[in-house]
N, C-alpha and C. Protein backbone atom coordinates (compact mmCIF):
# COMPACT_ATOMS: atom_id res chain seq x y z
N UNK A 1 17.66 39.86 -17.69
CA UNK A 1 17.04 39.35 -16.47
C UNK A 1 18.07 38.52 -15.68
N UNK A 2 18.33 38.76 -14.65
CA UNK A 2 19.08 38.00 -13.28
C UNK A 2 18.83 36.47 -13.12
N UNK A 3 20.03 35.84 -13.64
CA UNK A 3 19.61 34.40 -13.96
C UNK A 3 19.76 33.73 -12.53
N UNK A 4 18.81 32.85 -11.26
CA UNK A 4 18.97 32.57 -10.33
C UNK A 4 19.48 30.81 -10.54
N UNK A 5 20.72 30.41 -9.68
CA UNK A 5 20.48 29.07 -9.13
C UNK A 5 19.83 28.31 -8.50
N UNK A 6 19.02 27.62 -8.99
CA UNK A 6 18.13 26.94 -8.39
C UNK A 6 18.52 25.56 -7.42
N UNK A 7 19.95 25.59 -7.16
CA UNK A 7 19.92 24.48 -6.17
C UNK A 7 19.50 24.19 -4.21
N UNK A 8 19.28 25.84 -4.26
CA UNK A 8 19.06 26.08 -2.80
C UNK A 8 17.84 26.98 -3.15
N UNK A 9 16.61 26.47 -2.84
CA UNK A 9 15.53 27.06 -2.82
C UNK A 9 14.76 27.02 -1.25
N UNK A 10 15.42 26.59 -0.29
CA UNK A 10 14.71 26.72 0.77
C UNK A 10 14.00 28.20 1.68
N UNK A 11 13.73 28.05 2.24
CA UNK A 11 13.21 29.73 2.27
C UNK A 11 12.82 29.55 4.39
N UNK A 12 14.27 30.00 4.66
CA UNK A 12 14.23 29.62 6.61
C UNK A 12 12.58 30.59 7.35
N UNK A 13 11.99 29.48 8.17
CA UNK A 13 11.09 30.08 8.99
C UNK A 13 11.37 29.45 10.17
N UNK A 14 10.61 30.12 11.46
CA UNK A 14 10.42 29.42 12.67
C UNK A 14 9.34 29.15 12.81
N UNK A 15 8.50 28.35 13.22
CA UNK A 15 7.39 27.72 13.37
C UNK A 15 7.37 28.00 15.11
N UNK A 16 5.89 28.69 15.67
CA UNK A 16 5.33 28.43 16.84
C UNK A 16 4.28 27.16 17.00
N UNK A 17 5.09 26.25 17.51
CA UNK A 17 4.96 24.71 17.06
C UNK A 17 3.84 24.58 18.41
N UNK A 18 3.76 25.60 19.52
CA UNK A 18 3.00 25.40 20.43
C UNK A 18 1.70 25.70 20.05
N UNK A 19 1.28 26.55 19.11
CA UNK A 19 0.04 26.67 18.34
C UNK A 19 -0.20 26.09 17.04
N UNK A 20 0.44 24.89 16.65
CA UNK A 20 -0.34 23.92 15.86
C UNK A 20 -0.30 22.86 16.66
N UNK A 21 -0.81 21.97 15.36
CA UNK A 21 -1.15 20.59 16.01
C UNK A 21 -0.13 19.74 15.05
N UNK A 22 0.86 18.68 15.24
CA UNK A 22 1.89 18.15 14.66
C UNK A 22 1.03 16.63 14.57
N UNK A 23 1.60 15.83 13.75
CA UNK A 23 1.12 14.93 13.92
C UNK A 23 1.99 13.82 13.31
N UNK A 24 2.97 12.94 14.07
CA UNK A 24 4.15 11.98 13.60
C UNK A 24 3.49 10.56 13.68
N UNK A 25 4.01 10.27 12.94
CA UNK A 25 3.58 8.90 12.25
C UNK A 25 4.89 7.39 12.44
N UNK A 26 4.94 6.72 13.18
CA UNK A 26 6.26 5.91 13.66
C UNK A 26 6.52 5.80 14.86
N UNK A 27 6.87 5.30 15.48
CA UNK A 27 7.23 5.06 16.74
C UNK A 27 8.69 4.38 17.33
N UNK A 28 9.81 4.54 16.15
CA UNK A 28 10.91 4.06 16.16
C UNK A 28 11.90 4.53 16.77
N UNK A 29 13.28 4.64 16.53
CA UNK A 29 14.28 5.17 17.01
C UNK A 29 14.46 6.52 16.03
N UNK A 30 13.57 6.65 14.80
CA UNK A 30 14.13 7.77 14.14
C UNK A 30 13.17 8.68 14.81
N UNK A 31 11.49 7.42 15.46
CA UNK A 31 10.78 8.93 15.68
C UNK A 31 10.83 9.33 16.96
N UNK A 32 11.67 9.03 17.49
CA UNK A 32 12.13 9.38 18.89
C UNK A 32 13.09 10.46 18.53
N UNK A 33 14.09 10.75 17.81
CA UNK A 33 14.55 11.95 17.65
C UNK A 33 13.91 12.83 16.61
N UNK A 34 13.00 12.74 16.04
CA UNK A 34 11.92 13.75 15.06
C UNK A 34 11.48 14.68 16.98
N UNK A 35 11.01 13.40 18.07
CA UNK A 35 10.34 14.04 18.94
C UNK A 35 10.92 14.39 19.52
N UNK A 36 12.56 14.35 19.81
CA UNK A 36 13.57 15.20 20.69
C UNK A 36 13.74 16.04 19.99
N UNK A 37 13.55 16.76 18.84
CA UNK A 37 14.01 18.02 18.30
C UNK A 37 12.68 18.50 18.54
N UNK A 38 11.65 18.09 18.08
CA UNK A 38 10.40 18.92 18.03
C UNK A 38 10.07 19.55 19.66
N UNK A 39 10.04 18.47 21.03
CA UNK A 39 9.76 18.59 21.82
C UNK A 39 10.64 19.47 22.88
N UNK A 40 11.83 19.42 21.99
CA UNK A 40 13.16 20.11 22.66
C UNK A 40 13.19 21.72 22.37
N UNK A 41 12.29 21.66 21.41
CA UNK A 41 12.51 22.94 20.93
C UNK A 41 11.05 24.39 21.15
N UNK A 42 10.26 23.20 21.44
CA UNK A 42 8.46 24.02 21.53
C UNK A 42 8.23 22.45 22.75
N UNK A 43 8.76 22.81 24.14
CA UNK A 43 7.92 21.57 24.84
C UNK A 43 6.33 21.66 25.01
N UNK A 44 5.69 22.55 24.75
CA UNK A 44 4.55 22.72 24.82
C UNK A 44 3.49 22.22 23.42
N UNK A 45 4.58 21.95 22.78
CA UNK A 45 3.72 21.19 21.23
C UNK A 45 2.81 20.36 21.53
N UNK A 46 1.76 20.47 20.61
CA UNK A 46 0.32 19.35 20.98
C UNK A 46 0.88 18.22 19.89
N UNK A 47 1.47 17.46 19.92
CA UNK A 47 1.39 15.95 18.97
C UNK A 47 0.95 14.99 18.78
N UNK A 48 0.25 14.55 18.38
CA UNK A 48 -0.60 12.88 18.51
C UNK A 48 0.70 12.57 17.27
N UNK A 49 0.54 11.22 17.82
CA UNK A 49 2.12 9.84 17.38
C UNK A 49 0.60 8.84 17.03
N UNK A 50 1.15 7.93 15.82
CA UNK A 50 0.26 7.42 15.47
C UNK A 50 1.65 6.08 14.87
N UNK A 51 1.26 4.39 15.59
CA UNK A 51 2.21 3.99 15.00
C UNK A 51 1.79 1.94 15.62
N UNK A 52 1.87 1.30 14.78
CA UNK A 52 1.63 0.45 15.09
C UNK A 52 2.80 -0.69 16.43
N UNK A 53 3.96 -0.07 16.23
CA UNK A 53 4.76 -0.68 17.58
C UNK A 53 5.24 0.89 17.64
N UNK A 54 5.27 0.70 19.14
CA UNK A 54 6.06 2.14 19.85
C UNK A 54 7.22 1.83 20.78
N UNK A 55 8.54 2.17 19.97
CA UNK A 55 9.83 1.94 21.34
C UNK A 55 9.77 2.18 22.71
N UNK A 56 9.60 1.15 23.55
CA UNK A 56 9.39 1.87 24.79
C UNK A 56 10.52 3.11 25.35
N UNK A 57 11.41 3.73 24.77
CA UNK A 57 12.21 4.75 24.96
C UNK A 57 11.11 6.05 24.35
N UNK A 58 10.25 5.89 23.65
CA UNK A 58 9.34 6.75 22.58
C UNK A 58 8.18 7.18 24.18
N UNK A 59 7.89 6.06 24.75
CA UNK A 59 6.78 5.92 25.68
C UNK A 59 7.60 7.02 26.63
N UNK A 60 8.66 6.52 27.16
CA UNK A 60 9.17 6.94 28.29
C UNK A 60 9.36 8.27 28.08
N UNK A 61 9.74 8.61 27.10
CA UNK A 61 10.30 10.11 26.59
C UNK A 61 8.93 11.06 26.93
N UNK A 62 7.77 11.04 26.05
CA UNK A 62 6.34 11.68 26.04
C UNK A 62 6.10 11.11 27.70
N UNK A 63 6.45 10.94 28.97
CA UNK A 63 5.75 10.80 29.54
C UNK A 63 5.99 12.33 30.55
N UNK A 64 6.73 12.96 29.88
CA UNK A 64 6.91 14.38 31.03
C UNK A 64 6.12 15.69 29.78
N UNK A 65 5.47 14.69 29.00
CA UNK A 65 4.71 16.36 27.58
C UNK A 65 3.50 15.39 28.01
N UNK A 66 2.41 16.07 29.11
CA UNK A 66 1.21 15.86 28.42
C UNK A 66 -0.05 16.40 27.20
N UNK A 67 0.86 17.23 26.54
CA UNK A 67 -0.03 17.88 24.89
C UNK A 67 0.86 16.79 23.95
N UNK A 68 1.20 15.60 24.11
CA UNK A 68 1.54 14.68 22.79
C UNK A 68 0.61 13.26 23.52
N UNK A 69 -0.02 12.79 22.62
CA UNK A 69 -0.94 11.64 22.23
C UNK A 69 -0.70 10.56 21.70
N UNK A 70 -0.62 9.35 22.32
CA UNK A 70 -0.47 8.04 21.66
C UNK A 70 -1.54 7.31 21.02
N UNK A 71 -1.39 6.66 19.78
CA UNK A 71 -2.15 5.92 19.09
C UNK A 71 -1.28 5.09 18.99
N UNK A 72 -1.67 3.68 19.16
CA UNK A 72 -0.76 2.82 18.96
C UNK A 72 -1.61 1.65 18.05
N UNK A 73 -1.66 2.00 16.57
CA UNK A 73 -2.17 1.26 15.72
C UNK A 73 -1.74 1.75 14.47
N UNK A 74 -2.56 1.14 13.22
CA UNK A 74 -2.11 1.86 12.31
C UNK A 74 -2.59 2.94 11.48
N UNK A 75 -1.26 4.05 10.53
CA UNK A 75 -2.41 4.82 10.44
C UNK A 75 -3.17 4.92 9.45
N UNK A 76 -4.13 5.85 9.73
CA UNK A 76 -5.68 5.82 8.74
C UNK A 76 -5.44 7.46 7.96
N UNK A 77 -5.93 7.43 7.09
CA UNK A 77 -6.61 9.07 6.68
C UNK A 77 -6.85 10.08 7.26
N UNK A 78 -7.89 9.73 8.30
CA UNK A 78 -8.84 10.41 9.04
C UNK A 78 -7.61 10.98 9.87
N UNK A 79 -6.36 10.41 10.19
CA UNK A 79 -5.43 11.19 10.87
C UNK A 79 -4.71 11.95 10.86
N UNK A 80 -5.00 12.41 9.33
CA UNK A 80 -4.63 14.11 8.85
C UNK A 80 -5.54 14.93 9.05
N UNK A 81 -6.63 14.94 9.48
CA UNK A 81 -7.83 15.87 9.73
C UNK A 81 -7.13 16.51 10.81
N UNK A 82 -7.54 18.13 10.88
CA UNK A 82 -7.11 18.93 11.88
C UNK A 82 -5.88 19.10 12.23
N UNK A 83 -4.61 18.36 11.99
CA UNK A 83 -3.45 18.81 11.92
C UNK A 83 -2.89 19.59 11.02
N UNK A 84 -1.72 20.50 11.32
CA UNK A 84 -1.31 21.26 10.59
C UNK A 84 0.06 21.06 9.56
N UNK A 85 0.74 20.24 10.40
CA UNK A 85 2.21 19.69 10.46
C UNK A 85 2.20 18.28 10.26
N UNK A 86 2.83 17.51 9.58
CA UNK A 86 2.92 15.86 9.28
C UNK A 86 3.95 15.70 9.14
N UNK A 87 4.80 14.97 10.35
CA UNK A 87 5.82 14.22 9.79
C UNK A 87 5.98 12.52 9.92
N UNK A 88 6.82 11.94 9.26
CA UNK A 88 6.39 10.97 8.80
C UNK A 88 8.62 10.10 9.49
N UNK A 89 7.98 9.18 10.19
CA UNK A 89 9.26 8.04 10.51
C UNK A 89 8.95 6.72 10.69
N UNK A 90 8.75 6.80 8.77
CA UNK A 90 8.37 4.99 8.99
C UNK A 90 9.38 4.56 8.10
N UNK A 91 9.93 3.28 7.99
CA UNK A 91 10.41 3.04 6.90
C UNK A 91 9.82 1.72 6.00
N UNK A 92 8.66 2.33 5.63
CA UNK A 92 7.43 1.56 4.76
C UNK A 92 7.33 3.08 3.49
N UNK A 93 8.15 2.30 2.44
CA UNK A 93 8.09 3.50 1.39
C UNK A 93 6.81 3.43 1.29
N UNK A 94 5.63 2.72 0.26
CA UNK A 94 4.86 2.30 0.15
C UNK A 94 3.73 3.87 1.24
N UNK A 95 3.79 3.09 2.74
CA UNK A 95 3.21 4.21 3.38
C UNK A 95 3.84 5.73 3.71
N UNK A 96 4.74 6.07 3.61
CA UNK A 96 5.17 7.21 2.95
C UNK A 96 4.99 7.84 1.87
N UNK A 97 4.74 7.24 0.63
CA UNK A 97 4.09 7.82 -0.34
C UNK A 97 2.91 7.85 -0.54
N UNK A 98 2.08 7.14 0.37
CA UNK A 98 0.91 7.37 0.41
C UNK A 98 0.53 8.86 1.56
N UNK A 99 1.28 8.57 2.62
CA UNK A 99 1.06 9.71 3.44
C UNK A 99 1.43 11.36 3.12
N UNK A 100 2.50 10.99 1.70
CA UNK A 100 2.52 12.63 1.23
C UNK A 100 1.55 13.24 0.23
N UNK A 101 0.95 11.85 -0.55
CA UNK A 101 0.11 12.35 -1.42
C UNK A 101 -0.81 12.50 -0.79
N UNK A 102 -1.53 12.04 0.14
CA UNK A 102 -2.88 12.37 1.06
C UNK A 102 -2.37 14.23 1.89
N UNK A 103 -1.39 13.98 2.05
CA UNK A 103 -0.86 15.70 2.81
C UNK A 103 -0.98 16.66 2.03
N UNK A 104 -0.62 16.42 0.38
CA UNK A 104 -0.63 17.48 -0.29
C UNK A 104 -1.99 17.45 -0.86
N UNK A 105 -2.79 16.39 -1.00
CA UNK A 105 -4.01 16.65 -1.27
C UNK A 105 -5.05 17.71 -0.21
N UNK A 106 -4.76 17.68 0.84
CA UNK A 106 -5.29 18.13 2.06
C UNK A 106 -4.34 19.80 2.48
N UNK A 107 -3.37 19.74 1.63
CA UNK A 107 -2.74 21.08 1.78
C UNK A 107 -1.65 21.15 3.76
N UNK A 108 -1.13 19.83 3.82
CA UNK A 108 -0.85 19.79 4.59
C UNK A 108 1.23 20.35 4.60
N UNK A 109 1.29 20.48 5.31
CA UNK A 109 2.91 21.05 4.97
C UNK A 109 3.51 19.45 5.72
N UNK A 110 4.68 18.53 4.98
CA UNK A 110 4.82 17.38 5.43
C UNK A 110 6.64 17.68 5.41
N UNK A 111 7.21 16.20 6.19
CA UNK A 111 8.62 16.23 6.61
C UNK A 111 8.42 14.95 6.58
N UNK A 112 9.24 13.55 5.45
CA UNK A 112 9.47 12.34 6.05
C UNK A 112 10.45 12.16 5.65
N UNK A 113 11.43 11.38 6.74
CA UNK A 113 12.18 11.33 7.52
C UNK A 113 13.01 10.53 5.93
N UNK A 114 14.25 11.17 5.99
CA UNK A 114 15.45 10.41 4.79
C UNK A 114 14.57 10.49 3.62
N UNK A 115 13.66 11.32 3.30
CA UNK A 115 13.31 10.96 2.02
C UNK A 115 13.25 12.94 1.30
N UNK A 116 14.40 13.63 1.23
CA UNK A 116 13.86 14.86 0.63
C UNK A 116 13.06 15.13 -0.59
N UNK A 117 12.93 14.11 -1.20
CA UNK A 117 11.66 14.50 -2.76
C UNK A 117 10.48 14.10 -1.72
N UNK A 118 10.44 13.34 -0.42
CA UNK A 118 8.98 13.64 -0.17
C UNK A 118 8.87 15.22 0.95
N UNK A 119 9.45 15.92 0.70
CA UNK A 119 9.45 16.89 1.96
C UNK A 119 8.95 18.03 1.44
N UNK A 120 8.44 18.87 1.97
CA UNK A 120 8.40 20.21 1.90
C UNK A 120 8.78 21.40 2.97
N UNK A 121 9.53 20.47 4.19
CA UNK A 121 10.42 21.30 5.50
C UNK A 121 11.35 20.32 5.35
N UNK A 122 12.50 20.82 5.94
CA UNK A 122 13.67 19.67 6.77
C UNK A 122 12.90 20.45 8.21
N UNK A 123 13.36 19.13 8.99
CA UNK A 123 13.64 19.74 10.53
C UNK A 123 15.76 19.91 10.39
N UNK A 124 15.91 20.89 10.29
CA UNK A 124 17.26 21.07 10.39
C UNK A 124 18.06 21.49 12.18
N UNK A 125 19.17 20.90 11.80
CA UNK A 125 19.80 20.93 13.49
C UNK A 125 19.82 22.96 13.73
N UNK A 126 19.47 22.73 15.70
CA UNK A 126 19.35 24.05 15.70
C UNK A 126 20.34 24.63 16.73
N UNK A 127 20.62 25.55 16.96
CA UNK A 127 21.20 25.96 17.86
C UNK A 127 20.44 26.85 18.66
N UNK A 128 20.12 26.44 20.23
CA UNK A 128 19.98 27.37 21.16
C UNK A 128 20.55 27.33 22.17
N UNK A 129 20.20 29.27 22.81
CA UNK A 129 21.01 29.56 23.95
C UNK A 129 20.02 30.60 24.17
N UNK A 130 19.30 30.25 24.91
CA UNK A 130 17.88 31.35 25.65
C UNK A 130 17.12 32.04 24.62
N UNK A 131 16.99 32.55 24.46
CA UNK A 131 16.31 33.33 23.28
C UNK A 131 16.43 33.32 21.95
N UNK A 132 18.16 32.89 21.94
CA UNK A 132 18.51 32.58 20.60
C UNK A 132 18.86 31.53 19.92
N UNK A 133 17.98 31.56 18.79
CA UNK A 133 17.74 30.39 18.35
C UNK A 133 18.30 30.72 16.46
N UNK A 134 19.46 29.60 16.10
CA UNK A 134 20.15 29.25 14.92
C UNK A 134 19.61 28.32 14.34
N UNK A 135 19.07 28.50 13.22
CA UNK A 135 18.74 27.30 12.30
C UNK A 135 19.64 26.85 10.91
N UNK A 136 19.59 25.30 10.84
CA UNK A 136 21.26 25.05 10.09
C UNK A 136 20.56 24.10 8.86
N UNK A 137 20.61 24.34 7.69
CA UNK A 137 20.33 23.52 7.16
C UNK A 137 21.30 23.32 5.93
N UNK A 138 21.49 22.16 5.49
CA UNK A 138 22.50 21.96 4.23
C UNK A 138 21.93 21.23 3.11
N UNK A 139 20.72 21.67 2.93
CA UNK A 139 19.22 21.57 1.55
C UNK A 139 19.31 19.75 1.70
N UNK A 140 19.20 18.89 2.78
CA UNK A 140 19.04 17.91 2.73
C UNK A 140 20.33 17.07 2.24
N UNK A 141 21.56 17.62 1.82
CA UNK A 141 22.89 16.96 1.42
C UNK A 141 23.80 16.00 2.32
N UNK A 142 23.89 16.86 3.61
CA UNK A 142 24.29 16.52 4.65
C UNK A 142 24.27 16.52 6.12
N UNK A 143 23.43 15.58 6.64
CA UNK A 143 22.85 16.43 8.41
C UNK A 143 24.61 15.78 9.12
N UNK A 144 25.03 15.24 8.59
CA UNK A 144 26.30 15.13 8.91
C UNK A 144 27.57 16.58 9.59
N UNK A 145 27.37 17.31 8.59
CA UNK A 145 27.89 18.95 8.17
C UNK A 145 26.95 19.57 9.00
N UNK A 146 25.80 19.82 9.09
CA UNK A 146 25.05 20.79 10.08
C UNK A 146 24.98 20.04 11.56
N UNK A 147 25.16 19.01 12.07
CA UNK A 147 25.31 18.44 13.20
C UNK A 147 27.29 19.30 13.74
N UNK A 148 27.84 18.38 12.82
CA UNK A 148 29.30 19.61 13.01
C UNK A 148 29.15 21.00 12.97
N UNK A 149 28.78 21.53 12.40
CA UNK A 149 28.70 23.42 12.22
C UNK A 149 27.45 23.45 13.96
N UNK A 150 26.86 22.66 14.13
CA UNK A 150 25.70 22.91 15.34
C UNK A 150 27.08 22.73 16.48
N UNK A 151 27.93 21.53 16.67
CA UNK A 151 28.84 22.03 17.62
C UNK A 151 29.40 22.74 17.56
N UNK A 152 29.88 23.88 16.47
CA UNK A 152 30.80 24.35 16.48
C UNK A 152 30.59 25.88 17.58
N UNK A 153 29.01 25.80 16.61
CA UNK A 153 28.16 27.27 16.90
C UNK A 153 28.02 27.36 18.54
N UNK A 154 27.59 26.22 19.46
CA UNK A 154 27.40 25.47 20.58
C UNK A 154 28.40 26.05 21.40
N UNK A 155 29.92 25.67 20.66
CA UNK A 155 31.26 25.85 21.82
C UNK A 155 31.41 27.45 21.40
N UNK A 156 31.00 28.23 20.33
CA UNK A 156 31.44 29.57 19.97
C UNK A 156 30.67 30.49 20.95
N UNK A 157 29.49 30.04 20.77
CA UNK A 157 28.38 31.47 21.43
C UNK A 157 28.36 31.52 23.05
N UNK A 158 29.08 32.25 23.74
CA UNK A 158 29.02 32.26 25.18
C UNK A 158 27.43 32.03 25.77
N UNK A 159 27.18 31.70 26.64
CA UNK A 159 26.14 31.19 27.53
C UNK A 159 25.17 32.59 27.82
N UNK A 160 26.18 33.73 28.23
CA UNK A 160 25.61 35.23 28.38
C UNK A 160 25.49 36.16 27.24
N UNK A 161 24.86 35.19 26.35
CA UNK A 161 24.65 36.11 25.24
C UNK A 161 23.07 36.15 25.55
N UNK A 162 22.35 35.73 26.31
CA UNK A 162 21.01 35.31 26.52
C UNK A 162 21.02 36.88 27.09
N UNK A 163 21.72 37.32 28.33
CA UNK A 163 21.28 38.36 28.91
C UNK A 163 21.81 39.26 28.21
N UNK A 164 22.42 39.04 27.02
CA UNK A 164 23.27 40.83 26.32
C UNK A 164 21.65 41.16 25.29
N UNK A 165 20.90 39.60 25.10
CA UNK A 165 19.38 40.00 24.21
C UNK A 165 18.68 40.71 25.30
N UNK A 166 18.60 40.24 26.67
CA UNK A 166 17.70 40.65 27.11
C UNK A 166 17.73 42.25 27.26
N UNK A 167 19.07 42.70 28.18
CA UNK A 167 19.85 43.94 27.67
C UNK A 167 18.98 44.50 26.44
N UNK A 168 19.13 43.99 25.47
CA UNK A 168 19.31 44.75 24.29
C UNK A 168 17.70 45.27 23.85
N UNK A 169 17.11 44.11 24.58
CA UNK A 169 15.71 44.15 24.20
C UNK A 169 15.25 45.52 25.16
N UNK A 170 15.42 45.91 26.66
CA UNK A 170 14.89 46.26 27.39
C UNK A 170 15.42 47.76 26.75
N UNK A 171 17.00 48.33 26.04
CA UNK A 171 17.27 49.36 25.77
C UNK A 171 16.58 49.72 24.66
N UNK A 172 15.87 48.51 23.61
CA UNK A 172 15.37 48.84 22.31
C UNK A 172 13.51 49.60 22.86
N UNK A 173 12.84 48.94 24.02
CA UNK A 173 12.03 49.54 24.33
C UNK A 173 12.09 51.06 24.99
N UNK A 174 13.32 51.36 25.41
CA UNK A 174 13.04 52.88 26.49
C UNK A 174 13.65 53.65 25.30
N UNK A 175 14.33 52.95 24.29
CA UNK A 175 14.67 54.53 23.33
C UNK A 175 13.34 55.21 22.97
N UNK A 176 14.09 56.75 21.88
CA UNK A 176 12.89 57.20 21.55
C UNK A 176 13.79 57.59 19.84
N UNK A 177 12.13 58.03 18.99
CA UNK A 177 13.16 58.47 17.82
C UNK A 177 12.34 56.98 16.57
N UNK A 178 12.56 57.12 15.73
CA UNK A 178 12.13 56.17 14.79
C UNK A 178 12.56 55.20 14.64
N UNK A 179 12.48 54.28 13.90
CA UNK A 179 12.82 53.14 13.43
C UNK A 179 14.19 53.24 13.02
N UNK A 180 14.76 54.29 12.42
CA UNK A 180 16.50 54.26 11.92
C UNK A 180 16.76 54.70 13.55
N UNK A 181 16.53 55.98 14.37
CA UNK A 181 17.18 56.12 15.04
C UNK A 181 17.49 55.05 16.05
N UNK A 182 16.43 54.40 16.08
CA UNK A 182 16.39 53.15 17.13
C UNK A 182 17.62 52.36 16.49
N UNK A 183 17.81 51.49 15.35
CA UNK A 183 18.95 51.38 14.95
C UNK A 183 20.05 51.68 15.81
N UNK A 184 20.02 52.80 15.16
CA UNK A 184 21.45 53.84 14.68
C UNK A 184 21.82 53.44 16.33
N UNK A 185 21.13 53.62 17.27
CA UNK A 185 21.27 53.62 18.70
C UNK A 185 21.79 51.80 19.60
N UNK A 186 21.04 51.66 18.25
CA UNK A 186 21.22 49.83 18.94
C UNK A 186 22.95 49.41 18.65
N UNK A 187 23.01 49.83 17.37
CA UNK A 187 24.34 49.50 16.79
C UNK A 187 25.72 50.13 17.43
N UNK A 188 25.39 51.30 18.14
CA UNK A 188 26.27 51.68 18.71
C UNK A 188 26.54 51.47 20.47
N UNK A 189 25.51 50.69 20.52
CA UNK A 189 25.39 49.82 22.39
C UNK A 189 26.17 48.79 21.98
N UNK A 190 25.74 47.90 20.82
CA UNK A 190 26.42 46.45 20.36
C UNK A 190 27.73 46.70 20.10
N UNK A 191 28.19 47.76 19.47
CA UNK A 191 29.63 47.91 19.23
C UNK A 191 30.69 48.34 20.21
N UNK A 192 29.83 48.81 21.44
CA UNK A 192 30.54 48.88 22.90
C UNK A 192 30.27 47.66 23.77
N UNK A 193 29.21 47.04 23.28
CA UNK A 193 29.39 45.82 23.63
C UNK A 193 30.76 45.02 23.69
N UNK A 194 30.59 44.54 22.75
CA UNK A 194 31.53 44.03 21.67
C UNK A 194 33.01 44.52 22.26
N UNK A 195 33.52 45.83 21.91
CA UNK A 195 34.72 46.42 22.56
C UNK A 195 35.41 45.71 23.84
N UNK A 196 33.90 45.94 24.84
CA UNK A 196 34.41 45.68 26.11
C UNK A 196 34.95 44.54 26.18
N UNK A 197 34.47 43.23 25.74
CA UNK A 197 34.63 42.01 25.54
C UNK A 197 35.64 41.90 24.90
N UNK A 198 36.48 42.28 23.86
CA UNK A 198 37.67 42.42 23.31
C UNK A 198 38.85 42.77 24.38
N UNK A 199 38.42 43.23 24.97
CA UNK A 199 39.39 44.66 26.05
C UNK A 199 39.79 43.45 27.28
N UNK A 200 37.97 42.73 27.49
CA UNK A 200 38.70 41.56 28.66
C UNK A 200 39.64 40.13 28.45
């Protein structure tokens, strides 16, 4: 039997963050960037923020998303009901471990912030450029290393790679022929792609 390493067990998804309901817990400087990645990435996310002081940079930020919600107290139980998503930027261990064991009791999928034994997602750094979207993660070791590899990816991927998808998308609909031929057909547009761009 195929003996596996178990030090990288993560398993990459994208989340359509505009059809759940998120629900962050903090109101600090960490959860101001939990809400610049989340909000940067799905501006249409519904979030209720639940937090007994809120940075006024936190206020100012949510004031151009009206689907995110302020509570400005502390939080309760009842404020995992109906959410799907929990993340957590407090730095009250105490309420952090209370807020993951109430998540997993409730079957909630949770993220708090510097703590990977309480996680069951990273939000990992991403890379986009119109359509395309890179997700970077380094199993919680180093956001140091995926912040660097995110510039790197940033200065590598030309700007018009947005319209070579769109391109690619509009030729993948008018072919005809199956699923390989469609392939077989795509791979050989991309590889004249590619050429031309070499050539200039």
């Amino acid at each position: 039997m195929t003996q596996y390493v178990a030090d990288n067990q993560l398993f990459p998804v994208f989340l359509q963050l505009n059809q759940l309901h998120t629900l962050l817990v903090g109101g600090g400087n960490v959860a101001l960037e939990k809400l610049t990645a989340l909000l940067g990435n799905s501006p249409q996310a519904t979030i209720t923020i639940v937090a007994k002081e809120i940075n006024p940079s936190v206020r100012a930020f949510i004031v151009d998303y009206p689907s995110v919600q302020l509570h400005e107290r502390a939080f309760e139980d009842k404020d995992l009901d109906n959410v799907h998503l929990v993340v957590v930027a407090s730095n009250n261990p105490n309420l952090n471990e209370h807020i993951h064991k109430e998540s997993r009791k409730r079957l909630k999928l949770i993220n708090v912030a510097d703590k990977p034994d309480l996680c069951d997602l990273y939000l990992g750094s991403i890379v986009k450029k119109g359509n395309l979207k890179l997700g970077i993660s380094t199993n919680g070791k180093s956001p140091t290393i995926a912040k660097r590899i995110k510039e790197l990816l940033n200065e590598a991927l030309p700007e018009e790679i947005d319209e070579t998808l769109t391109y690619m998308s509009q030729l993948r609909d008018m072919l005809k022929g199956d699923f390989t031929d469609k392939v077989r057909e795509l791979n050989a547009h991309t590889a004249a792609l590619i050429a031309s761009k070499d050539k200039s």
